[in-house]
C-alpha atoms as a PDB file:
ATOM      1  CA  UNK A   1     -21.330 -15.125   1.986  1.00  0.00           C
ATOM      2  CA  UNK A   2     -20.215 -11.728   3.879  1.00  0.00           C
ATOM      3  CA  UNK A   3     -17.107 -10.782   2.714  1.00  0.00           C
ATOM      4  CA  UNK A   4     -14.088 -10.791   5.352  1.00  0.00           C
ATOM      5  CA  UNK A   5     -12.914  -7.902   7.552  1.00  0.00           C
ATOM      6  CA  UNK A   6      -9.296  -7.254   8.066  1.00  0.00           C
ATOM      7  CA  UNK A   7      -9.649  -8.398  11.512  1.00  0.00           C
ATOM      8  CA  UNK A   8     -10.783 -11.985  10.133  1.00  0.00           C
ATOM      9  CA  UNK A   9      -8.283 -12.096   7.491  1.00  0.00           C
ATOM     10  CA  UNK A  10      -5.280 -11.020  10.144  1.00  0.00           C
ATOM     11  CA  UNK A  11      -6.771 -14.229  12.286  1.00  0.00           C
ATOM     12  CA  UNK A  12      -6.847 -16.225   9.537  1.00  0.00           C
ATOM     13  CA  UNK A  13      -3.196 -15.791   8.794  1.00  0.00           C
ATOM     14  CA  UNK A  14      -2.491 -16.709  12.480  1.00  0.00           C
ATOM     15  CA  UNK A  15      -3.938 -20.090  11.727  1.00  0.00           C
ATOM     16  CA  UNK A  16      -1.305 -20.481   9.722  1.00  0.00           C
ATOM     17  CA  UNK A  17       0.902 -22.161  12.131  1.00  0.00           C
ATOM     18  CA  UNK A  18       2.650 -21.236  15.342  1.00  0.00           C
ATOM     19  CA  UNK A  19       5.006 -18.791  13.851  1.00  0.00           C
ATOM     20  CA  UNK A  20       2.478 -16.946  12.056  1.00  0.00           C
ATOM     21  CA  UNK A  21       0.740 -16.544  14.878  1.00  0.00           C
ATOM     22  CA  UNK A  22       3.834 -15.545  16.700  1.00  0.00           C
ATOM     23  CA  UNK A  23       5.182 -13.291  14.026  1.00  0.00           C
ATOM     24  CA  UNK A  24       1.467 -11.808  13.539  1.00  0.00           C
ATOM     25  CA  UNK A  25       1.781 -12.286   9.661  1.00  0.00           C
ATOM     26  CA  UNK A  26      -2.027 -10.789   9.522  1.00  0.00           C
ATOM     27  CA  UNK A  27      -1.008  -7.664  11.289  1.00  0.00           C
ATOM     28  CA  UNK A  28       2.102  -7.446   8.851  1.00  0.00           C
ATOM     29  CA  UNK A  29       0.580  -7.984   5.942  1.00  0.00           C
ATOM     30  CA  UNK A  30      -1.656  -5.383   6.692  1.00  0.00           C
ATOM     31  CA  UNK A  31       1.270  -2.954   7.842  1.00  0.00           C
ATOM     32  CA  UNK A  32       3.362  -3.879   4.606  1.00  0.00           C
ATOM     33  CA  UNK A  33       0.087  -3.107   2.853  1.00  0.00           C
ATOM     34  CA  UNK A  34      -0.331   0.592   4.666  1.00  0.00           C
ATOM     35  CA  UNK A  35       3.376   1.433   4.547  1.00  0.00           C
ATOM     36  CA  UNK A  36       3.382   1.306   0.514  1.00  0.00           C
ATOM     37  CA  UNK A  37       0.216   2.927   0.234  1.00  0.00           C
ATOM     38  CA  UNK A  38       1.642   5.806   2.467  1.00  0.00           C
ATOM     39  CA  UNK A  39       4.565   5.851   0.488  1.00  0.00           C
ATOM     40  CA  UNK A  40       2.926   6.191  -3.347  1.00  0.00           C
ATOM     41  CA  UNK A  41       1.141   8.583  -2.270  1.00  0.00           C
ATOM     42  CA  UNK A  42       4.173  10.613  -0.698  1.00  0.00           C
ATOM     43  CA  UNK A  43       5.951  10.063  -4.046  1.00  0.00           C
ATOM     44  CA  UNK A  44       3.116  10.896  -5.469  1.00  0.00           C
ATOM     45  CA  UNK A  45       2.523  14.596  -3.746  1.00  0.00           C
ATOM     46  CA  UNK A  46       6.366  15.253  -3.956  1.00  0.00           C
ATOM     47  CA  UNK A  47       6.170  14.538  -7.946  1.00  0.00           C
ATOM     48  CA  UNK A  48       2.569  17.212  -7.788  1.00  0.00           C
ATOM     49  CA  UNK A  49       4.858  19.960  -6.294  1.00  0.00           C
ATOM     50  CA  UNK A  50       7.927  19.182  -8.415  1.00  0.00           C
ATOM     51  CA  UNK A  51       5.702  20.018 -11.354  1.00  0.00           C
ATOM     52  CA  UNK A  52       3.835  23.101 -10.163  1.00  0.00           C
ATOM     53  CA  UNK A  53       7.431  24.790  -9.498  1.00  0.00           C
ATOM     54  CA  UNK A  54       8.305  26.971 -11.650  1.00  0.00           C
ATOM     55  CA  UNK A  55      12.003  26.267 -11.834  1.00  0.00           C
ATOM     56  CA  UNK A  56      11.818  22.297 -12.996  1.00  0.00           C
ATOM     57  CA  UNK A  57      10.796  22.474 -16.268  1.00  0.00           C
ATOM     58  CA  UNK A  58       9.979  20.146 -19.642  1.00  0.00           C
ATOM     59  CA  UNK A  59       9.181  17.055 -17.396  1.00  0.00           C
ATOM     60  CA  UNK A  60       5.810  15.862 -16.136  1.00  0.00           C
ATOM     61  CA  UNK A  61       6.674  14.533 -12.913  1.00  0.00           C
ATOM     62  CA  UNK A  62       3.525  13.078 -11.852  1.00  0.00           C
ATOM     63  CA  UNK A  63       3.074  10.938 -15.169  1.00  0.00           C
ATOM     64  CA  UNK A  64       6.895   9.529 -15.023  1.00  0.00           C
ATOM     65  CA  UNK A  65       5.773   8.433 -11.105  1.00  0.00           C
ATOM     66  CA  UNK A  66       2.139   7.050 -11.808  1.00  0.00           C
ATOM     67  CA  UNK A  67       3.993   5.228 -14.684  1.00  0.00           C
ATOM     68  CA  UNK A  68       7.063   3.661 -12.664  1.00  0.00           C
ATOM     69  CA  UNK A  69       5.245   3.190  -8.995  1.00  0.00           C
ATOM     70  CA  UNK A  70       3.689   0.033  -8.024  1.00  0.00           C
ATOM     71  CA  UNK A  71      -0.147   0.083  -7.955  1.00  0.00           C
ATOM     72  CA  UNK A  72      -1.720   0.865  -4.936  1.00  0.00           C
ATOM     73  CA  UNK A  73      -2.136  -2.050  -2.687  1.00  0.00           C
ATOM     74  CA  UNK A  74      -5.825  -3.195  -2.201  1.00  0.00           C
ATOM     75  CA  UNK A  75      -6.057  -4.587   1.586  1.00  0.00           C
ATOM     76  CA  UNK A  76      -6.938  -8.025   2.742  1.00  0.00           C
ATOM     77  CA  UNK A  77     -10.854  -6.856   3.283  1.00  0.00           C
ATOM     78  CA  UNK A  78     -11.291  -6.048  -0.663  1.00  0.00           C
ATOM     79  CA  UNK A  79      -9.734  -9.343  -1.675  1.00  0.00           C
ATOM     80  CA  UNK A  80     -12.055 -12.081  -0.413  1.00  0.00           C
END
């Protein structure tokens, strides 16, 4: 069996019922989905500068973030 595009998973959400398919849920699943991924990875570069300056010292940044940030969010194609 193929595995599932976005596109099918986002119209298989609208199936759902009327208000899903009112609401979208598909589409904001998939936006929830982007918007964390977008910000990790803003965290993420933030934390990479904070511990290449030269004035913050004695704390690894970019550890304490990958350590405290949720995992990055696989999207609805890579989960069926």
């Amino acid at each position: 069996m193929p595995k599932k595009t976005n596109a099918q998973h986002r119209k298989d959400l609208a199936r759902l019922g009327p208000a899903a398919r009112d609401a979208d849920l598909g589409q904001a699943v998939l936006d929830l989905i982007a918007s964390n991924n977008a910000l990790r990875a803003t965290v993420l570069a933030l934390t990479a500068k904070l511990d290449t300056d030269a004035g913050v010292t004695d704390t690894n940044y970019t550890t304490t973030a990958n350590a405290t940030l949720p995992a990055v969010v696989a999207d609805l194609a890579s989960r069926s």
